[in-house]
C-alpha atoms as a PDB file:
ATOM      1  CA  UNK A   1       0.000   0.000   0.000  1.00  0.00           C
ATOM      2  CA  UNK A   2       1.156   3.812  -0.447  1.00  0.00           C
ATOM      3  CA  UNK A   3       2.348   5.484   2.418  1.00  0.00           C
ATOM      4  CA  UNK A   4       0.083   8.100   4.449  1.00  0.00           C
ATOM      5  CA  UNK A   5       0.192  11.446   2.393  1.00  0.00           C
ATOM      6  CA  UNK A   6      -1.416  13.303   4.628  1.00  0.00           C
ATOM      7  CA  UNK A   7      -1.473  13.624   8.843  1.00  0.00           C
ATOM      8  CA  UNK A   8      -4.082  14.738  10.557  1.00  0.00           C
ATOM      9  CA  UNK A   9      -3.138  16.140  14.414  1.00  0.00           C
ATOM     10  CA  UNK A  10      -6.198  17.346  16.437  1.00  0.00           C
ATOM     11  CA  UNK A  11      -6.044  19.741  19.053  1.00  0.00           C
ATOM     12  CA  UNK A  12      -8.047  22.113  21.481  1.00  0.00           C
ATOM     13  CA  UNK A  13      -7.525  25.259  22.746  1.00  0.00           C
ATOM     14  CA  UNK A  14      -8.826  26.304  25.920  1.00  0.00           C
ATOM     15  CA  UNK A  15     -10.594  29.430  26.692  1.00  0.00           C
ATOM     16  CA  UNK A  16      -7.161  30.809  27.430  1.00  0.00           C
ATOM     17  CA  UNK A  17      -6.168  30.734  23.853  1.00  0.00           C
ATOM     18  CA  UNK A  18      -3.269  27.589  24.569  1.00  0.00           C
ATOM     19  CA  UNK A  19      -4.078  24.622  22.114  1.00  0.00           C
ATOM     20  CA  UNK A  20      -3.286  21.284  23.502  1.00  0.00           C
ATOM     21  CA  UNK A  21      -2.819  18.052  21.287  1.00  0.00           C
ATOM     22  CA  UNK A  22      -5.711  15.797  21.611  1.00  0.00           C
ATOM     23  CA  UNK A  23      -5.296  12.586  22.905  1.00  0.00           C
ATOM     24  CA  UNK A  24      -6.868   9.040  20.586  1.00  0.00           C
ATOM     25  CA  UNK A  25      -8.752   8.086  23.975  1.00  0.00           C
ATOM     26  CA  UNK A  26     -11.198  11.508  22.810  1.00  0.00           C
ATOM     27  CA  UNK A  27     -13.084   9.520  19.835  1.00  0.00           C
ATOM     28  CA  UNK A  28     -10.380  10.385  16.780  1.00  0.00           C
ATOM     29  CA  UNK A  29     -11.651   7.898  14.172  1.00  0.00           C
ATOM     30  CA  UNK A  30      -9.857   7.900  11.309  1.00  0.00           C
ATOM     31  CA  UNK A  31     -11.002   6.209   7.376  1.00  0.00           C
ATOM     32  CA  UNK A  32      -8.791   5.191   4.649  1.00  0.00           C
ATOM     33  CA  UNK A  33      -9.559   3.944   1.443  1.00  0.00           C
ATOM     34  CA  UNK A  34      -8.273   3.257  -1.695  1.00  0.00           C
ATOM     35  CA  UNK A  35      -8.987   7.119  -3.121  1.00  0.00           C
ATOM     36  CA  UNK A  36      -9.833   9.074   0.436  1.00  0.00           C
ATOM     37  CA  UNK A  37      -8.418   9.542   3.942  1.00  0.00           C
ATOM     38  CA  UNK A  38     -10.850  10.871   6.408  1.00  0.00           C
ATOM     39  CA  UNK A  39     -10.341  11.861  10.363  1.00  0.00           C
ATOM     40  CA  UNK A  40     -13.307  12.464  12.271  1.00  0.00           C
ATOM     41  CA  UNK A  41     -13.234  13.658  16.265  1.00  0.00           C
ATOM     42  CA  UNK A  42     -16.953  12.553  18.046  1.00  0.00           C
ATOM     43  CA  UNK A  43     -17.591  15.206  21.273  1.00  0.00           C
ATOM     44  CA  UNK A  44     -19.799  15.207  23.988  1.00  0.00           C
ATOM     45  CA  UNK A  45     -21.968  18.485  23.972  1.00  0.00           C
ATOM     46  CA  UNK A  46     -20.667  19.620  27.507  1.00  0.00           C
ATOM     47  CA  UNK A  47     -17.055  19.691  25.600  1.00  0.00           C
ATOM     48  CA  UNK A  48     -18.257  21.374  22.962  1.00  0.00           C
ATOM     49  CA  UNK A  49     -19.577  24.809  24.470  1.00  0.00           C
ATOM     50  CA  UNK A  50     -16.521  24.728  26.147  1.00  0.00           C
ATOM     51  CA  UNK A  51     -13.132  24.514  24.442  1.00  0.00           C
ATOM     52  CA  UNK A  52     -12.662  25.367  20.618  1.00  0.00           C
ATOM     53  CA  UNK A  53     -11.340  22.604  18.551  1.00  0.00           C
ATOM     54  CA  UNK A  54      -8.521  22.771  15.681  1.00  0.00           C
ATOM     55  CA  UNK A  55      -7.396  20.230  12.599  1.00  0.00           C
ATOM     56  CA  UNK A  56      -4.175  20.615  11.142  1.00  0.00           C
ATOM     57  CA  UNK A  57      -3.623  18.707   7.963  1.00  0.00           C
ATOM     58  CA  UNK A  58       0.105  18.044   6.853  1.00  0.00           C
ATOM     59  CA  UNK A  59       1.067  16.715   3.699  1.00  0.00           C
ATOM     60  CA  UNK A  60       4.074  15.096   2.287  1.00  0.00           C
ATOM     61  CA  UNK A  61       5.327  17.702   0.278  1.00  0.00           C
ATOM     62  CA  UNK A  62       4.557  20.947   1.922  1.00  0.00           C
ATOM     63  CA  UNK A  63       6.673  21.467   4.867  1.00  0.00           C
ATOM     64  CA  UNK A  64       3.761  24.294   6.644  1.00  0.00           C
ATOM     65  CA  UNK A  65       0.712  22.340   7.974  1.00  0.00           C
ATOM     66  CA  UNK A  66      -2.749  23.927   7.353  1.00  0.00           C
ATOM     67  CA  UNK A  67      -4.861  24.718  10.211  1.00  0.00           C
ATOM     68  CA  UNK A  68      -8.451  24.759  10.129  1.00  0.00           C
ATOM     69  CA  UNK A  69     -10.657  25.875  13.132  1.00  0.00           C
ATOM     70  CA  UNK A  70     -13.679  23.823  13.693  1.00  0.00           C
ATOM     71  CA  UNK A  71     -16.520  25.903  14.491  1.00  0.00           C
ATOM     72  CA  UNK A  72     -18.868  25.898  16.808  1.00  0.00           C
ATOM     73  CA  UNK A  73     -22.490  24.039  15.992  1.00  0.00           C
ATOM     74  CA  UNK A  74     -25.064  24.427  18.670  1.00  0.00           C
ATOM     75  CA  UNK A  75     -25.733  21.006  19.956  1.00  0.00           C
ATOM     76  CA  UNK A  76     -29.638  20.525  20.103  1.00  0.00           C
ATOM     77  CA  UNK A  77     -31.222  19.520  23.292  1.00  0.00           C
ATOM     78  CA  UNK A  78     -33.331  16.215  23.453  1.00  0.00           C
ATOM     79  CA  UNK A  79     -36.397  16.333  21.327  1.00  0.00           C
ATOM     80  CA  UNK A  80     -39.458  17.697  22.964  1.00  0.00           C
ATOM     81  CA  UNK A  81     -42.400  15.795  23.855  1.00  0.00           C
ATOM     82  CA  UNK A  82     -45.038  15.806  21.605  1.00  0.00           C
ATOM     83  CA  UNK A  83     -48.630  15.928  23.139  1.00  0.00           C
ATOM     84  CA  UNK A  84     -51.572  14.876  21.504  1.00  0.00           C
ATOM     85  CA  UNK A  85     -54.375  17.607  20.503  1.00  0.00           C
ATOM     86  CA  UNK A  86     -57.379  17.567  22.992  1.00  0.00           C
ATOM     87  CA  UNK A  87     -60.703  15.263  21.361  1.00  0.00           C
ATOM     88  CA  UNK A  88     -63.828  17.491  21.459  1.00  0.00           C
ATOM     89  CA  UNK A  89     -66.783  15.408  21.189  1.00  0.00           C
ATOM     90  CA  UNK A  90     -69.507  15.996  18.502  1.00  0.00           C
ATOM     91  CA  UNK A  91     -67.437  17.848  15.998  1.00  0.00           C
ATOM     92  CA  UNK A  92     -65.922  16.110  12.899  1.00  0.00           C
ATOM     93  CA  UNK A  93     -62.229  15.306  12.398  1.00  0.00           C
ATOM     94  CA  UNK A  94     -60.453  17.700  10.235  1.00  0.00           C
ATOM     95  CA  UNK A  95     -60.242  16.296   6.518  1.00  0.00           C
ATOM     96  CA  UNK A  96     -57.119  14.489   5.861  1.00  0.00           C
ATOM     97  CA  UNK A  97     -56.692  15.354   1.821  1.00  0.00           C
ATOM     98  CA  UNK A  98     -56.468  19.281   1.734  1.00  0.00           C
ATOM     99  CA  UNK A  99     -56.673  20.586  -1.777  1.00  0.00           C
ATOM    100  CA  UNK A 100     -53.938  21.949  -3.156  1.00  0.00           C
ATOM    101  CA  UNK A 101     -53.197  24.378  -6.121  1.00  0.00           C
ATOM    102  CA  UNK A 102     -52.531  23.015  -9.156  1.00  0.00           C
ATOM    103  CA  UNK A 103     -53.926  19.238  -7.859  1.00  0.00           C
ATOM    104  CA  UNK A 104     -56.915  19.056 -10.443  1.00  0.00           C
ATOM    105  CA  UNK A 105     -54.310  19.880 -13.668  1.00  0.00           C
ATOM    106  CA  UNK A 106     -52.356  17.193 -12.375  1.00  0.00           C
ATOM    107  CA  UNK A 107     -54.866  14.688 -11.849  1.00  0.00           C
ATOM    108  CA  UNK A 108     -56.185  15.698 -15.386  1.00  0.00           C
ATOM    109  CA  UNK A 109     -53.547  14.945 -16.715  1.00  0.00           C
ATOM    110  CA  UNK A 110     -52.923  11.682 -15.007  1.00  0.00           C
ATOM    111  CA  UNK A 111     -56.170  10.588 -16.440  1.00  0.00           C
ATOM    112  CA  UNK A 112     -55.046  11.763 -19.773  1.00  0.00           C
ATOM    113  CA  UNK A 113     -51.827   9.635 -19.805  1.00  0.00           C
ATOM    114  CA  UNK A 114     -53.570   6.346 -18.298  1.00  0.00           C
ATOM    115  CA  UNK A 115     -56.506   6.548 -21.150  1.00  0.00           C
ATOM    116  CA  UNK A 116     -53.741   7.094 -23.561  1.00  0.00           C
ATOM    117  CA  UNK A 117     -52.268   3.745 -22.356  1.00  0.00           C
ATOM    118  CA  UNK A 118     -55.032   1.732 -21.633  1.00  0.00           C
ATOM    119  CA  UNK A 119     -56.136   2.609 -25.587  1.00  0.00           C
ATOM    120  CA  UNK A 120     -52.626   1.613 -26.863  1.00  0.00           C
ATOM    121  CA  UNK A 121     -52.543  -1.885 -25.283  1.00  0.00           C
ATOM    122  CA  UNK A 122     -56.284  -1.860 -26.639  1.00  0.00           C
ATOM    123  CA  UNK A 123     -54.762  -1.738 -30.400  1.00  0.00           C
ATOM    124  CA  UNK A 124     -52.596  -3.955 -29.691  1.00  0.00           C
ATOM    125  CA  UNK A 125     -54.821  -6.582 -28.491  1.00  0.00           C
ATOM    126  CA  UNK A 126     -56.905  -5.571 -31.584  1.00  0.00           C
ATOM    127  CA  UNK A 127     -53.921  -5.644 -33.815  1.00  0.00           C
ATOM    128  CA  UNK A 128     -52.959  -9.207 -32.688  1.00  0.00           C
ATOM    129  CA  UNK A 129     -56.389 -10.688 -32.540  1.00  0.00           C
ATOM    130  CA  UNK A 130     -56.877  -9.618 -36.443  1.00  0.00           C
ATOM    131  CA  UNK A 131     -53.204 -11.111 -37.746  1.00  0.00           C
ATOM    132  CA  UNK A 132     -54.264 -14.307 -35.716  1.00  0.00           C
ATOM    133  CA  UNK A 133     -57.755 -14.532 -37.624  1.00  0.00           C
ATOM    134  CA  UNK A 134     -55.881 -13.954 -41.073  1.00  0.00           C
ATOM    135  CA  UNK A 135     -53.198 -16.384 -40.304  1.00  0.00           C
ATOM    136  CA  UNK A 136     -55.176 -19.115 -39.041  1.00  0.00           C
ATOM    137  CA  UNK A 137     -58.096 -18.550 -42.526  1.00  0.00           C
ATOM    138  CA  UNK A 138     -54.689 -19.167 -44.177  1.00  0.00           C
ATOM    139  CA  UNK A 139     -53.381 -22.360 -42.750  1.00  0.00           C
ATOM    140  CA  UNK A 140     -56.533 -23.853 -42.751  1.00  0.00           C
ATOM    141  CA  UNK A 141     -57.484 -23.023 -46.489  1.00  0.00           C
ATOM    142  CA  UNK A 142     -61.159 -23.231 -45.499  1.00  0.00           C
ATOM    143  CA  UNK A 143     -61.518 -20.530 -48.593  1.00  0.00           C
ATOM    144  CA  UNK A 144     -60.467 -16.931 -49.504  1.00  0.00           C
ATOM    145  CA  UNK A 145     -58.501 -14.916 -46.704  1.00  0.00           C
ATOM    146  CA  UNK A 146     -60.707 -12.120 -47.252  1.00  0.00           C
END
């Protein structure tokens, strides 16, 4: 196999501005394939409000590694709860199909295409049905084809 072209080095910096390397026990996963090399770092959220993280990428033949700062993505909190609408008695459900603008072209048009289709098997069936007849008056010379 070819040898690594490019190093990836994690680190963190602190609220005090000094970066630190990270350590593998922090959830650095890193992919290679035949074509790609990819690191990936996996954070708790408590972590992640708190220190700023940092990929440098060094490659064979530059000497300078690039350093890219990973920004910050607000972690969501747990999904809320979703709570069912109240019943009220005596009142009918709200309709599930809403009508929508444009619907009726489209469903004329659907129409359209499945006639269209249904008529073209149609001619076929007719089609086939009439070369049968002929071919079978022919075989069984029981008189003129037609």
């Amino acid at each position: 196999m070819f040898p690594k072209v490019l190093k990836f080095k994690w680190q963190v910096g602190g609220s005090g501005g000094a970066k630190t390397p990270v350590t593998d026990s922090d959830g650095i996963l890193e992919q290679q394939g035949a074509d790609y090399i990819a690191s990936m770092m996996t954070l708790d959220g408590s972590k992640v409000d708190k220190n700023n993280y940092y990929c440098s990428v060094e490659h064979e033949a530059v000497s300078t590694a690039e350093v890219m700062e990973i920004p910050k993505a607000k972690v969501p909190d747990a999904a809320p709860k979703s709570t069912c609408a109240p019943t009220t008695i005596g009142t009918d459900p709200p309709p599930i199909l809403k009508f929508r603008e444009g619907s009726f072209e489209q469903t004329r048009s659907l129409y359209l295409a499945t006639l269209t289709y249904t008529l073209m098997i149609l001619k076929g069936v007719a089609y086939l049905s009439v070369v049968s007849v002929v071919t079978y008056r022919r075989t069984s010379g029981s008189g003129p084809v037609f």
